[in-house]
Each structure stands twice: as structure tokens, then as C-alpha cells.
Protein backbone atom coordinates (compact mmCIF):
# COMPACT_ATOMS: atom_id res chain seq x y z
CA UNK A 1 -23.08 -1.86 -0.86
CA UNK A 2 -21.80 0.26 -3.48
CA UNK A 3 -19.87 2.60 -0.53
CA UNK A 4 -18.77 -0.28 1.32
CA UNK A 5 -17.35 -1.99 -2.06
CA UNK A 6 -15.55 1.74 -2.85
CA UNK A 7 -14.24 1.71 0.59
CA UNK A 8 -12.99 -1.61 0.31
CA UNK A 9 -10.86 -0.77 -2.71
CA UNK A 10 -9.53 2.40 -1.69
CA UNK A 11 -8.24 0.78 1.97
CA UNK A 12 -6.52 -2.00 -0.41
CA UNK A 13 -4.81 0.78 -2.11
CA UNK A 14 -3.75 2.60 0.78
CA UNK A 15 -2.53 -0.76 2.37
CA UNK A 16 -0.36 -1.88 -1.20
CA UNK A 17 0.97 1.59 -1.35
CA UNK A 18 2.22 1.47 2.18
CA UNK A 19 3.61 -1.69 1.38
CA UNK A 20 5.50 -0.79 -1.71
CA UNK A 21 6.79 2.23 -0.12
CA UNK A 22 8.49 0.43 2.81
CA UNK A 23 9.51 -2.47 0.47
CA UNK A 24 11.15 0.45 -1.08
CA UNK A 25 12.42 1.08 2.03
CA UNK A 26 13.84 -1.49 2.55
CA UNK A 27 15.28 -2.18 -0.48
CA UNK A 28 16.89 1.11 -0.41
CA UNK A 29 18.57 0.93 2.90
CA UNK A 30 20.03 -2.59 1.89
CA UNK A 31 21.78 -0.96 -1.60
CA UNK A 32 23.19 1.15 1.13
């Protein structure tokens, strides 16, 4: 349980810091 939990949090993570870095992205190519 304790793994699964861990795993859980550190794939929510990964997914949010995906997200912010195309958001990023995104935002930068639109200042452009």
C-alpha cells in the first residue's frame, strides 16, 4: 500500500511537471 501510495505521488508529479513545462511552452511561444 505504502509503494503503491509513493508511486501514486511521484506519477502525479511527473504528470504536473510535464504540464507546467509545456504550459510554459506554450506560453513562451505565444510572447513570441
Amino acid at each position: 500500500m505504502k509503494f503503491a501510495r509513493h508511486n501514486l505521488f511521484v506519477a502525479i508529479e511527473i504528470i504536473c511537471l510535464c504540464l507546467a513545462l509545456m504550459s510554459g511552452c506554450v506560453l513562451g511561444w505565444g510572447s513570441f
